[in-house]
N, C-alpha and C. Protein backbone atom coordinates (compact mmCIF):
# COMPACT_ATOMS: atom_id res chain seq x y z
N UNK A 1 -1.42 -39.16 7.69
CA UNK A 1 -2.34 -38.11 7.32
C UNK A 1 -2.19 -37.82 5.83
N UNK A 2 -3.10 -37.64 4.93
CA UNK A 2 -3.31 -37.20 3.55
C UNK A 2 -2.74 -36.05 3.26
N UNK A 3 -1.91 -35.92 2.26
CA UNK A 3 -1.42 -34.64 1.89
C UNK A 3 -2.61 -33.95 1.21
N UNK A 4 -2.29 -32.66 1.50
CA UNK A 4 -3.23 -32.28 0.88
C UNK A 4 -2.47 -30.78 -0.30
N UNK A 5 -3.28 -31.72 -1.53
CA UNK A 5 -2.21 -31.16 -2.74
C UNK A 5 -3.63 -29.80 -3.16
N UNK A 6 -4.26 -29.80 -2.94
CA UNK A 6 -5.36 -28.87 -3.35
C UNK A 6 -4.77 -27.37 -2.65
N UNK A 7 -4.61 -27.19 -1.49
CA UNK A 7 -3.96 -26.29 -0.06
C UNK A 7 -5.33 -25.42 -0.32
N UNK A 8 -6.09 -26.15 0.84
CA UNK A 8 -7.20 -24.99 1.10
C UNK A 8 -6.76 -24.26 1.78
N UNK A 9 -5.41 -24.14 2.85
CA UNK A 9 -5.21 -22.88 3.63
C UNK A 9 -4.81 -21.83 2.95
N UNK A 10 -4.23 -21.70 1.94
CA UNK A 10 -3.44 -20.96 0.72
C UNK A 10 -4.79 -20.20 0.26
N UNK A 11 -5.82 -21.44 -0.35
CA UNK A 11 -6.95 -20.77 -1.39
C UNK A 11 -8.12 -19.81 -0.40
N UNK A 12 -8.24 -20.39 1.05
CA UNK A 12 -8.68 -19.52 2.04
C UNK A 12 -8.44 -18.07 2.32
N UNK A 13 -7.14 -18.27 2.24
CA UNK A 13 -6.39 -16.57 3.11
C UNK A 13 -6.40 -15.84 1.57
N UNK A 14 -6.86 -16.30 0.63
CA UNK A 14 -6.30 -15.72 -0.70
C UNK A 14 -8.13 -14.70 -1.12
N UNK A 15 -8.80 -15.84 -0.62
CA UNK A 15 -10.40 -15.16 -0.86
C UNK A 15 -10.56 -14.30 0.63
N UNK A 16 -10.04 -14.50 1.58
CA UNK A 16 -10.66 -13.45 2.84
C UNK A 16 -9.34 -12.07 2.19
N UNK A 17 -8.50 -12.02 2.04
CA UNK A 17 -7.79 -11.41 1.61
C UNK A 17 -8.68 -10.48 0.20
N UNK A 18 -9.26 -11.29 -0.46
CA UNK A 18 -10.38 -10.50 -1.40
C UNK A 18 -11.36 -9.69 -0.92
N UNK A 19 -11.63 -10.21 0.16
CA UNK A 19 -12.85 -9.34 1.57
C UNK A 19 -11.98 -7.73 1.44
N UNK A 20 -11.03 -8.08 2.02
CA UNK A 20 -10.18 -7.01 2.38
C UNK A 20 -10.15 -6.03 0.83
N UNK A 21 -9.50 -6.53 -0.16
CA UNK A 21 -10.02 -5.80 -1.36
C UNK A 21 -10.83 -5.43 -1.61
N UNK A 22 -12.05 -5.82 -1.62
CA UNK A 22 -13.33 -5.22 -2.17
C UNK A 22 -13.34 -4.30 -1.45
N UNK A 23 -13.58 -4.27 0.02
CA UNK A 23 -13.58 -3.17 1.10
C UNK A 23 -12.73 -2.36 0.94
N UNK A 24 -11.31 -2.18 0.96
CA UNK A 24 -10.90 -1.10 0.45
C UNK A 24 -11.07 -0.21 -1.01
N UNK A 25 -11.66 -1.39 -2.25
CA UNK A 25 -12.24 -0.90 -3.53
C UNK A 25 -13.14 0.08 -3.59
N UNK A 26 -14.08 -0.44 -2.55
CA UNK A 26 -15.34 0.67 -2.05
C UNK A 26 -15.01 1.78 -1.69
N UNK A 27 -14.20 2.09 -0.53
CA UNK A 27 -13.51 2.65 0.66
C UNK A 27 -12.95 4.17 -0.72
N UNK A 28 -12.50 3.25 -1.63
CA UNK A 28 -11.30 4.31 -2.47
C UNK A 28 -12.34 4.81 -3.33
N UNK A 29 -13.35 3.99 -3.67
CA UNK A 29 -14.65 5.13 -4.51
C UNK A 29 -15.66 5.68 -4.08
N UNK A 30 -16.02 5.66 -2.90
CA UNK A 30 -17.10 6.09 -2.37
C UNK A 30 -16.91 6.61 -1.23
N UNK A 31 -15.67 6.43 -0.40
CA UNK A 31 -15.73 6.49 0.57
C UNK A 31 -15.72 5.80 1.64
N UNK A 32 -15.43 6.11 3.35
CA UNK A 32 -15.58 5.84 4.25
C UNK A 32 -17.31 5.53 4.56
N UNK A 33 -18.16 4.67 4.55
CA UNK A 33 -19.79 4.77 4.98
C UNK A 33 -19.86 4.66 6.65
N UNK A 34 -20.40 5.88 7.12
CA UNK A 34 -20.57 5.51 8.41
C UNK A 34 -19.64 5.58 9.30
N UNK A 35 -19.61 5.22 10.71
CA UNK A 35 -18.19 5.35 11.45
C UNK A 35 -17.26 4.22 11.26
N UNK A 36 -17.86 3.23 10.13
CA UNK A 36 -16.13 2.56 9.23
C UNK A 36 -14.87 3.09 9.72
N UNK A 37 -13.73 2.35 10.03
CA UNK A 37 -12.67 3.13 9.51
C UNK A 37 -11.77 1.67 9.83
N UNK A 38 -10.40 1.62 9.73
CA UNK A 38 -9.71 0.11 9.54
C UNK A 38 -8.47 0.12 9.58
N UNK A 39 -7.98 -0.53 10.52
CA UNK A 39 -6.91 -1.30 10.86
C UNK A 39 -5.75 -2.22 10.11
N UNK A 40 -5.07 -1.76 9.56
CA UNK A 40 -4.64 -2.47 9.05
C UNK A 40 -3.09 -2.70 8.96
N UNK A 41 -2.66 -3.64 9.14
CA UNK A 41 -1.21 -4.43 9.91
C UNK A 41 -0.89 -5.44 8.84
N UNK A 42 0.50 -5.07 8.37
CA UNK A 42 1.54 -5.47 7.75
C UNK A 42 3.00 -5.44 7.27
N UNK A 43 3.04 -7.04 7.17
CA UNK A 43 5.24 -6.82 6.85
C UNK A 43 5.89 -5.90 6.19
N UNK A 44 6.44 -4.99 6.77
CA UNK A 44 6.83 -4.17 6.30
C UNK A 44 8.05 -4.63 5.33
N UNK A 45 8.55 -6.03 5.65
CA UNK A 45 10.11 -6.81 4.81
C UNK A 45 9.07 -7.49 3.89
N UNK A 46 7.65 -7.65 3.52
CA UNK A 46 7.88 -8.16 2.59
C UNK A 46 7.68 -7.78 1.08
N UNK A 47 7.99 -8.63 0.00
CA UNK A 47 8.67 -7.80 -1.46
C UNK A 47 7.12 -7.03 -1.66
N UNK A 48 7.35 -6.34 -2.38
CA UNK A 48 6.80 -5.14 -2.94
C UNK A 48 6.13 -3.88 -2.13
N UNK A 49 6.26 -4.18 -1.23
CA UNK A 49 6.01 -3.23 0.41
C UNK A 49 6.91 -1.77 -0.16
N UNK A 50 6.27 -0.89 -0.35
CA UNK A 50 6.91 0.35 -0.44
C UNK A 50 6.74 1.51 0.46
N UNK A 51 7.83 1.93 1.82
CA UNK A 51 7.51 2.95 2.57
C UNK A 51 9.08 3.87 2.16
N UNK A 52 9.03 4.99 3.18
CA UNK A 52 10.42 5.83 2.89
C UNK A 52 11.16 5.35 3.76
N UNK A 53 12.68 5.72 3.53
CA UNK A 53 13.44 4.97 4.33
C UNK A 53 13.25 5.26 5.76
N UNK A 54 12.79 6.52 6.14
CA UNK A 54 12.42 6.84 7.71
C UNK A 54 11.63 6.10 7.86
N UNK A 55 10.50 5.55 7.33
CA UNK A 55 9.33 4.60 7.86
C UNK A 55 10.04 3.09 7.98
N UNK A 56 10.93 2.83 7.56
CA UNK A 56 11.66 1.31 7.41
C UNK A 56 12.33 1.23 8.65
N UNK A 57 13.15 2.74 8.99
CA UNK A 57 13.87 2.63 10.20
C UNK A 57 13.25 2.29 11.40
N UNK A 58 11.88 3.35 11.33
CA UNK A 58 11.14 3.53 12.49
C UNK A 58 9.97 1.89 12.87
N UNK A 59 9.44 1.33 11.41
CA UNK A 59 8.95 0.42 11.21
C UNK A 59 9.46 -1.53 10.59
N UNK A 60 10.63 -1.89 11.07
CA UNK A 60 11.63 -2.55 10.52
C UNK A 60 10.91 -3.86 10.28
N UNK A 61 10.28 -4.38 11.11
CA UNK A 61 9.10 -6.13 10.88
C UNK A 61 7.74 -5.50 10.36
N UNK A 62 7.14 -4.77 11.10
CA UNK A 62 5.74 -4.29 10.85
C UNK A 62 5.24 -3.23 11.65
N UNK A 63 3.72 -2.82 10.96
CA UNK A 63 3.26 -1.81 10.87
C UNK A 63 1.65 -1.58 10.67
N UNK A 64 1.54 -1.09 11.41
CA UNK A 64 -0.32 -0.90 11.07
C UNK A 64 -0.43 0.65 10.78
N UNK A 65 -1.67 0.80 10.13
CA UNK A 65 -1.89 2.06 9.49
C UNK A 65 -3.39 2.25 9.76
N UNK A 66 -3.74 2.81 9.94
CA UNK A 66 -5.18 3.61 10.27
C UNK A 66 -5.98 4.71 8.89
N UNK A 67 -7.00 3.89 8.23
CA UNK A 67 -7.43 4.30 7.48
C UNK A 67 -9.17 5.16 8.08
N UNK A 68 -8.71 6.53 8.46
CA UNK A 68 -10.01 6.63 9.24
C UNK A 68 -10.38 8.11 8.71
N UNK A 69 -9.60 9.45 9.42
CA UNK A 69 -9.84 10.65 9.11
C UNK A 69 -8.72 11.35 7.62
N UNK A 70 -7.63 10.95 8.34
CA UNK A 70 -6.27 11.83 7.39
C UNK A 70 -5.84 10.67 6.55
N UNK A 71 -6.14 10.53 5.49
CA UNK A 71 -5.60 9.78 4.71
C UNK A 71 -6.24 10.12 3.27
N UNK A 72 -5.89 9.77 2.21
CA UNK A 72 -5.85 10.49 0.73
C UNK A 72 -5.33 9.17 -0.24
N UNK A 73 -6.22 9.76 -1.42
CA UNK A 73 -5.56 9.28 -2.58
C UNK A 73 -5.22 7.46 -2.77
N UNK A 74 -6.30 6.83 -1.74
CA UNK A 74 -6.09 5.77 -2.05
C UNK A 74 -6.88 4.94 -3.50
N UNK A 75 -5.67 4.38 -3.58
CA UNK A 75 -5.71 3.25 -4.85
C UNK A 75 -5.28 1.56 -4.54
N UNK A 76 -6.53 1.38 -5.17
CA UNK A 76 -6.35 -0.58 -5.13
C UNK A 76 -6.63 -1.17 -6.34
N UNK A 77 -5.55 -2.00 -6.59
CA UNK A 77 -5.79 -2.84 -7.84
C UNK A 77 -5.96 -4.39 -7.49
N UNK A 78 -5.86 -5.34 -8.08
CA UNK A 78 -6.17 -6.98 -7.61
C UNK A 78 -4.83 -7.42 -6.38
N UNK A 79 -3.43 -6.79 -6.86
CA UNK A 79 -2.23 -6.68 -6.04
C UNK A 79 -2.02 -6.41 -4.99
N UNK A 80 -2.17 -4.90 -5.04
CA UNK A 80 -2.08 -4.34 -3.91
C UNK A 80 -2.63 -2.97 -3.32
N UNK A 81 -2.52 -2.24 -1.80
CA UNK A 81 -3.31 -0.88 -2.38
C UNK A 81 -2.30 -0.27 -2.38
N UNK A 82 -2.40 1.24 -2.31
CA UNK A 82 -1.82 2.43 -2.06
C UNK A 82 -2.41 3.62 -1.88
N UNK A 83 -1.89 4.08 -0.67
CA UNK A 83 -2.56 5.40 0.12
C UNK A 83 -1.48 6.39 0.78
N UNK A 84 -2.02 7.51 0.60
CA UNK A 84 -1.32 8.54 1.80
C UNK A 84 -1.34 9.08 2.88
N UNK A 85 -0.50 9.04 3.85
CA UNK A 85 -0.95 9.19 5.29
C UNK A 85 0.33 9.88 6.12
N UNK A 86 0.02 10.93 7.05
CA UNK A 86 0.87 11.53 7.36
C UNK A 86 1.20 10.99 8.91
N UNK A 87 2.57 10.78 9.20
CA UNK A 87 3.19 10.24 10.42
C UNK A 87 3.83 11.49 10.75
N UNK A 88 3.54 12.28 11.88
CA UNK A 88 4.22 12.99 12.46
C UNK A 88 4.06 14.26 11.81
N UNK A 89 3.10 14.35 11.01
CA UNK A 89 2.69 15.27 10.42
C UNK A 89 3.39 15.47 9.24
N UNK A 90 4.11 14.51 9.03
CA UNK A 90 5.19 14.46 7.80
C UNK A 90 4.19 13.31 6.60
N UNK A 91 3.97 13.91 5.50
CA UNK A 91 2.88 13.32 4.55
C UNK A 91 3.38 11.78 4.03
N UNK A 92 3.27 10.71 3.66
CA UNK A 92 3.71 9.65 3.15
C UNK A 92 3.34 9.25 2.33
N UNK A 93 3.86 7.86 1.66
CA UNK A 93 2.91 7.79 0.85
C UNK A 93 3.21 5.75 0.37
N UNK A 94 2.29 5.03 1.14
CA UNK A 94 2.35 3.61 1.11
C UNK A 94 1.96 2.52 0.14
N UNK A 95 2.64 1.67 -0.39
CA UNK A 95 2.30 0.98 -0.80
C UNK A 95 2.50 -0.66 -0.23
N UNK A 96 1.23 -1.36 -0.01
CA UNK A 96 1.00 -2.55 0.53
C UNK A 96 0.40 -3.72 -0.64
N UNK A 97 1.38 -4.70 -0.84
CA UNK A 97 0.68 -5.53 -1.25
C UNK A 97 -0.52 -6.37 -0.19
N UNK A 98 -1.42 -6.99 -1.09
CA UNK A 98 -2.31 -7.91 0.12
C UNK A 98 -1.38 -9.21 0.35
N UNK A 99 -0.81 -9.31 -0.14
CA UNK A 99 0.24 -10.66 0.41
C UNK A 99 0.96 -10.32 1.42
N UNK A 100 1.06 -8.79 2.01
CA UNK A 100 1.96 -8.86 3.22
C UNK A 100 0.91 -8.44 4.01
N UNK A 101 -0.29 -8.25 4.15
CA UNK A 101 -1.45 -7.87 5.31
C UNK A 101 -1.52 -9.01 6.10
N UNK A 102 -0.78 -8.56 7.66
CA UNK A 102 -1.30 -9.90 8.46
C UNK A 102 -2.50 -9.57 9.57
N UNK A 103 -3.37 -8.23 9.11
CA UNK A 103 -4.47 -8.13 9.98
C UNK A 103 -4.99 -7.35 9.85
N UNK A 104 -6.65 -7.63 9.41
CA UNK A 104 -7.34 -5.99 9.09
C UNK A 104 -8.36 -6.13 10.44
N UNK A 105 -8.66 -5.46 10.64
CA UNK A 105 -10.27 -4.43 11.36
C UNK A 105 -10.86 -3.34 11.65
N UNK A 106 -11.77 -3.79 11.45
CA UNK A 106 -13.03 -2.18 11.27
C UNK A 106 -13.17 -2.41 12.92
N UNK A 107 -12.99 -1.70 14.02
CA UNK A 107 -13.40 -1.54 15.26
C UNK A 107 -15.04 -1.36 15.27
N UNK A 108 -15.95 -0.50 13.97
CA UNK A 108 -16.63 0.33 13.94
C UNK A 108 -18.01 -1.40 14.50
N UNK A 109 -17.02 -2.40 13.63
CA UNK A 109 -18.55 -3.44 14.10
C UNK A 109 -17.88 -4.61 14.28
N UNK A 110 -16.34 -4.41 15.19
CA UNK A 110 -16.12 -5.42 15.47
C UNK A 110 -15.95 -6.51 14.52
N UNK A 111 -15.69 -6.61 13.08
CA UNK A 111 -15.21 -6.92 12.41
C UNK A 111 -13.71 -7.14 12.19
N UNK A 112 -12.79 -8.62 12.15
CA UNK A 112 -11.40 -8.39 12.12
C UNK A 112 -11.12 -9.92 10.97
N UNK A 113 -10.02 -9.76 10.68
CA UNK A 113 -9.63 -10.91 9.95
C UNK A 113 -7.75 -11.15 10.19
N UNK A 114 -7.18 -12.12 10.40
CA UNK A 114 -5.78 -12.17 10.76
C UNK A 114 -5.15 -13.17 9.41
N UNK A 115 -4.18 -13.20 9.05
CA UNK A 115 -3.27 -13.64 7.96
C UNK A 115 -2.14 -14.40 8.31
N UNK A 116 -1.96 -15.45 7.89
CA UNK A 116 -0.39 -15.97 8.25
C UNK A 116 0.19 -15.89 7.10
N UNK A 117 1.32 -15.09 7.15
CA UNK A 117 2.04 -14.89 6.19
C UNK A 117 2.49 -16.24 5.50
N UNK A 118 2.97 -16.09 4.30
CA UNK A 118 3.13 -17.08 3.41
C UNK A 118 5.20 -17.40 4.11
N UNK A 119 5.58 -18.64 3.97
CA UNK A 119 7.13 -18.72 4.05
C UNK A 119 7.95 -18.43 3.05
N UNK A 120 7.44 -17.70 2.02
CA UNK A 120 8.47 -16.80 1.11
C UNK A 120 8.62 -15.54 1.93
N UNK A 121 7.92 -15.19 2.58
CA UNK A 121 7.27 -13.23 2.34
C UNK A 121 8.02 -13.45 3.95
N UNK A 122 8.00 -14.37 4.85
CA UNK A 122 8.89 -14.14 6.37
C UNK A 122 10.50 -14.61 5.85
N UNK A 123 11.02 -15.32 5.27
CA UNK A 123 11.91 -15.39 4.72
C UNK A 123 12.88 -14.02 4.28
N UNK A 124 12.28 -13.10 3.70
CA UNK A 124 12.46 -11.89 2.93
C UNK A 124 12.94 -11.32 4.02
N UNK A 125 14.14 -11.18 4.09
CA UNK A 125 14.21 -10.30 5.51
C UNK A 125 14.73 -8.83 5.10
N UNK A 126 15.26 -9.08 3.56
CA UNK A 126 15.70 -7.64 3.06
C UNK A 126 14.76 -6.55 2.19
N UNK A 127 15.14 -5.36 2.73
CA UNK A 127 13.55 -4.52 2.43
C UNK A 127 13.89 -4.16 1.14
N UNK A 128 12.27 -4.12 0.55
CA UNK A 128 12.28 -3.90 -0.73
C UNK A 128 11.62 -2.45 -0.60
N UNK A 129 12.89 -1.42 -1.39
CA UNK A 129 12.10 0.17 -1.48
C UNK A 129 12.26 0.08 -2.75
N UNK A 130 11.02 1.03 -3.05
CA UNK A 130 10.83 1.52 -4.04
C UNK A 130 10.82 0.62 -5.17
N UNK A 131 10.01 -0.90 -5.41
CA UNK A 131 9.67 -2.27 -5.85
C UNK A 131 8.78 -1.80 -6.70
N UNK A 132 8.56 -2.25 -7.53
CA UNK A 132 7.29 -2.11 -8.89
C UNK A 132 5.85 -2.69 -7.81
N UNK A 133 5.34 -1.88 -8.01
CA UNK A 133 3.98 -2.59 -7.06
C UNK A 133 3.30 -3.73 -7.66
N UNK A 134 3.18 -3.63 -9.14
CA UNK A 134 2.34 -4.41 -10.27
C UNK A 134 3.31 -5.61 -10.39
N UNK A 135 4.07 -6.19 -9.72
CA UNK A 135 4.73 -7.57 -9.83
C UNK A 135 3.77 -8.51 -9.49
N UNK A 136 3.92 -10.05 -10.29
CA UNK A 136 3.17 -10.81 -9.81
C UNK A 136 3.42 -11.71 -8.96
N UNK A 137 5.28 -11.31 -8.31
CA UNK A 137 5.62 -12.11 -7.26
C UNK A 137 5.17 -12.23 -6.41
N UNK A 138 4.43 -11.34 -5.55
CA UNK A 138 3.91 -11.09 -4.31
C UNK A 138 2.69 -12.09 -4.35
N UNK A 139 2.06 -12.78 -5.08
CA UNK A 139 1.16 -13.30 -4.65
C UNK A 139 2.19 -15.21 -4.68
N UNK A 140 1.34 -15.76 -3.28
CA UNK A 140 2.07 -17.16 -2.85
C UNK A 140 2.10 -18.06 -4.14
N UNK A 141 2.80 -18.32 -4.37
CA UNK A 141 3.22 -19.56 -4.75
C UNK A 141 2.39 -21.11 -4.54
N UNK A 142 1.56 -21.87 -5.25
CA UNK A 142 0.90 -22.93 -4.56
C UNK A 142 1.68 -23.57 -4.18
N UNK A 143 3.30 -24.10 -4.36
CA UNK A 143 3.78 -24.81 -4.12
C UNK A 143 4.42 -24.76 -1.99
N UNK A 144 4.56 -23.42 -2.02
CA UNK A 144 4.67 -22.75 -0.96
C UNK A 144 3.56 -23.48 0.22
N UNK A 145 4.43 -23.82 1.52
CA UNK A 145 3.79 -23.89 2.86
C UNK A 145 3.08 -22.81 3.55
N UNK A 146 2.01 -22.52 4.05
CA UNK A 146 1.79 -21.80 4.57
C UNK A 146 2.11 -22.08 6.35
N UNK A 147 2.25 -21.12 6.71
CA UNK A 147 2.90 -21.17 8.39
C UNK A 147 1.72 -21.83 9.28
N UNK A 148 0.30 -21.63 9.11
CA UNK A 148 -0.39 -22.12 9.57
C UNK A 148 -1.83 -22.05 9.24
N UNK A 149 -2.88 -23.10 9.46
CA UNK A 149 -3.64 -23.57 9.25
C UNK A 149 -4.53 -22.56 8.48
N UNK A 150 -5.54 -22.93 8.10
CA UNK A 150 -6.63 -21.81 7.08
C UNK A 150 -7.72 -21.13 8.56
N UNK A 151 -7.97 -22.16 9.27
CA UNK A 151 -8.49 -21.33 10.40
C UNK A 151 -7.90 -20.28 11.50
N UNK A 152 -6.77 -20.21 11.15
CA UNK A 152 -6.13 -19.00 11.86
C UNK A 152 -6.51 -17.71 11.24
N UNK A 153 -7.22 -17.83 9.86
CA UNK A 153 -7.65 -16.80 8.84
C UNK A 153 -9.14 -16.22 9.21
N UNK A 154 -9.52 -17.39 9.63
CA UNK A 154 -11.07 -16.71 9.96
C UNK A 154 -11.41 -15.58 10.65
N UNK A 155 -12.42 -14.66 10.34
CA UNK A 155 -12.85 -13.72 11.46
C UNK A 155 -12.83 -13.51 12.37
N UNK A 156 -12.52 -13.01 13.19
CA UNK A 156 -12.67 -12.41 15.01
C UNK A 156 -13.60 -11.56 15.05
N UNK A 157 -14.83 -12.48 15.55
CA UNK A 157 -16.25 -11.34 15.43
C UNK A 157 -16.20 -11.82 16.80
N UNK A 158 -16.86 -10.25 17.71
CA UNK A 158 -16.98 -10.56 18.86
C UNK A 158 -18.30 -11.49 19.51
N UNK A 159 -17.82 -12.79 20.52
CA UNK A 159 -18.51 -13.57 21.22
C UNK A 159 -20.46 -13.60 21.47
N UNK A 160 -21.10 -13.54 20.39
CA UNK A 160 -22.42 -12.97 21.32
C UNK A 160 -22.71 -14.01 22.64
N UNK A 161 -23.73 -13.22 23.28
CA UNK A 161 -24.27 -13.81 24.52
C UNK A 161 -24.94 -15.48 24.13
N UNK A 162 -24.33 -16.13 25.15
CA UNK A 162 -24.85 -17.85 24.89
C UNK A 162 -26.59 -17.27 24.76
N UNK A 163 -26.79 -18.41 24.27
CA UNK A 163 -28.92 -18.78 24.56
C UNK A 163 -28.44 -19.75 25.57
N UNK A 164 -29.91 -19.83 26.49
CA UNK A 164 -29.82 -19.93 27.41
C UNK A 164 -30.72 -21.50 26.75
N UNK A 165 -30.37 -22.85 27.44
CA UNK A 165 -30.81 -23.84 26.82
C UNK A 165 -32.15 -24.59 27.42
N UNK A 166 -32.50 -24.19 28.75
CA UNK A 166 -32.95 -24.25 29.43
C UNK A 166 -34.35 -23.70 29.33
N UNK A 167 -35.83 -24.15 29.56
CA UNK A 167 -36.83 -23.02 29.25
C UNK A 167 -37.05 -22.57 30.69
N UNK A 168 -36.28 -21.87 31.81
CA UNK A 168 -36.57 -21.28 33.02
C UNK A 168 -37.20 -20.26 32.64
N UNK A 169 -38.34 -20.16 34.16
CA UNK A 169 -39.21 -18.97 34.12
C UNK A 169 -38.11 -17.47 34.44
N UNK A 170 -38.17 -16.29 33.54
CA UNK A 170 -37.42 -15.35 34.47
C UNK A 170 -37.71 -15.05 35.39
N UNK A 171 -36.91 -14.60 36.14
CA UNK A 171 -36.73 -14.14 37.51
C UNK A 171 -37.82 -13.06 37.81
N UNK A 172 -37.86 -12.09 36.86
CA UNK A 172 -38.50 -11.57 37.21
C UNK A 172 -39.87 -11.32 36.03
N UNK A 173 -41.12 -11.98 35.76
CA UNK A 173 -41.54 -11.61 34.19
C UNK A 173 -41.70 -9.93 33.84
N UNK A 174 -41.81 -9.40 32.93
CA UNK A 174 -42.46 -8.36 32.62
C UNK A 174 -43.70 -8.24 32.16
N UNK A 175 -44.58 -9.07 32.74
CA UNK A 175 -46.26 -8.71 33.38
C UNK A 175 -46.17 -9.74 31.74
N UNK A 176 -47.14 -10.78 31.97
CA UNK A 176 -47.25 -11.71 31.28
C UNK A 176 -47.00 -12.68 31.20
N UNK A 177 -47.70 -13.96 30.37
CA UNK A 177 -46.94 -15.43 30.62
C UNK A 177 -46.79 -15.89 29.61
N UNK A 178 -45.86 -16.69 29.37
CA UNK A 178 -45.14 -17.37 27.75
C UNK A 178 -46.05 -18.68 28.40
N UNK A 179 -46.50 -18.90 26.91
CA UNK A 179 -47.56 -20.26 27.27
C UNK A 179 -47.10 -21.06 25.86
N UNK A 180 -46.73 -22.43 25.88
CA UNK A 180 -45.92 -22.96 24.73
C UNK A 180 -47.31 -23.65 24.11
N UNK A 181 -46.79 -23.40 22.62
CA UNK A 181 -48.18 -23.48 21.70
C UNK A 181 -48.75 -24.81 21.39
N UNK A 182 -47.90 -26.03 22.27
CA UNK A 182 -47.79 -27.66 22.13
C UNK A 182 -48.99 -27.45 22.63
N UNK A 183 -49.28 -27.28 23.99
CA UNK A 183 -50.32 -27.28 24.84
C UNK A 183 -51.86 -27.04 23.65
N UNK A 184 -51.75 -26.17 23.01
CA UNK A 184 -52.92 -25.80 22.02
C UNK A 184 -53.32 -26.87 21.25
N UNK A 185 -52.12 -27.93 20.51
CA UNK A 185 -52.06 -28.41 19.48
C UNK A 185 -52.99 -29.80 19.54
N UNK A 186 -53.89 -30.31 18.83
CA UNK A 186 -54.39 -31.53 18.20
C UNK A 186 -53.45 -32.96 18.18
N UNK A 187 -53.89 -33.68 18.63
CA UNK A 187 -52.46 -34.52 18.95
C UNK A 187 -53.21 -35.78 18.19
C-alpha cells in the first residue's frame, strides 16, 4: 500500500475542526441563533487544556461541556476557545484547545462531528494546569500518526428515510393519478 506522505486524515480533522471554530466564532459574537446549543467533548490530559484542579479530579480523561443557557464570556482564537460555566453552581472558567475536541453537536439539527485524537495529545497523560493557551504546540505535528482514518471525522447527520426505488402505486392514493410524462412525449 502507498504511503501516504500528504496525510489527508491530519488535513481533514484539521478543516472540520475549523467548522467547529467558525461556529463557536459566531456563537461568541452574536450569539446562540435559535434553539442552537452544543456539545462539546474533550481530553481533558491534553497540553494546553486548562480546568481547576477540582475539575481535573472530578474530570481526569474527559469531559463534555454544554454550551446552551449558563455560560459567559466566551472567547475563540485560531487555537483554542475559552468560556465560563458553572458546575455545581460553582462558576469556572475553561480553556480548550481544538486539538483536544474529540466531539461536537448541536442536538438542535442533529448535527455532530467526532475527532481522533492526534498520538501526541493521548500520549500526554500528565495534566497541564494553568498552560499558556496561545502555544503553538497543540496543533498536530504532520509528522505525527493519527489514531485513525479521516472518515472517522465525518459528520453524524441523522439517517433520512430511503427513496423508495420502485415506481409502486400507493396503497392508498390521495384522490388523483401520477401519469408519467414519457407517455405524452414525441418519440
Amino acid at each position: 500500500m502507498a504511503v501516504d506522505h500528504i496525510r489527508y486524515d491530519i488535513l481533514a480533522q484539521d478543516a472540520l475542526r475549523g467548522v467547529v471554530r467558525r461556529v463557536l466564532m459566531d456563537a461568541a459574537k452574536n450569539g446562540l441563533p435559535g434553539e442552537h446549543h452544543f456539545y462539546i467533548s474533550f481530553d481533558t490530559r491534553a497540553e494546553g487544556v486548562r480546568l481547576s484542579p477540582r475539575m481535573r479530579v472530578q474530570y481526569p480523561e474527559e469531559m463534555t461541556v454544554v454550551l446552551q443557557h449558563q455560560f459567559w464570556d466566551l472567547e475563540v482564537t485560531e487555537i483554542d476557545f475559552e468560556v465560563g460555566v458553572a458546575f455545581g453552581g460553582i462558576p469556572e472558567r475553561l480553556a480548550v484547545p481544538f486539538a483536544a475536541i474529540k466531539g461536537f453537536f448541536d442536538p438542535s439539527v442533529q448535527f455532530g462531528l467526532q475527532f481522533q485524537q492526534d498520538a501526541g495529545a493521548e500520549e500526554s497523560s500528565q495534566p497541564q494546569e494553568d498552560t499558556a493557551a496561545g502555544s503553538e504546540s497543540t496543533r498536530a505535528a504532520p509528522e505525527q500518526k493519527a489514531v485513525a482514518p479521516a472518515i472517522a471525522a465525518m459528520p453524524v447527520v441523522a439517517n433520512p428515510e430511503p427513496k423508495p426505488t420502485s415506481q409502486a402505486e400507493p396503497e392508498n392514493p390521495a384522490g388523483g393519478e401520477v401519469v408519467q410524462l414519457d407517455r405524452f412525449r414525441k418519440k
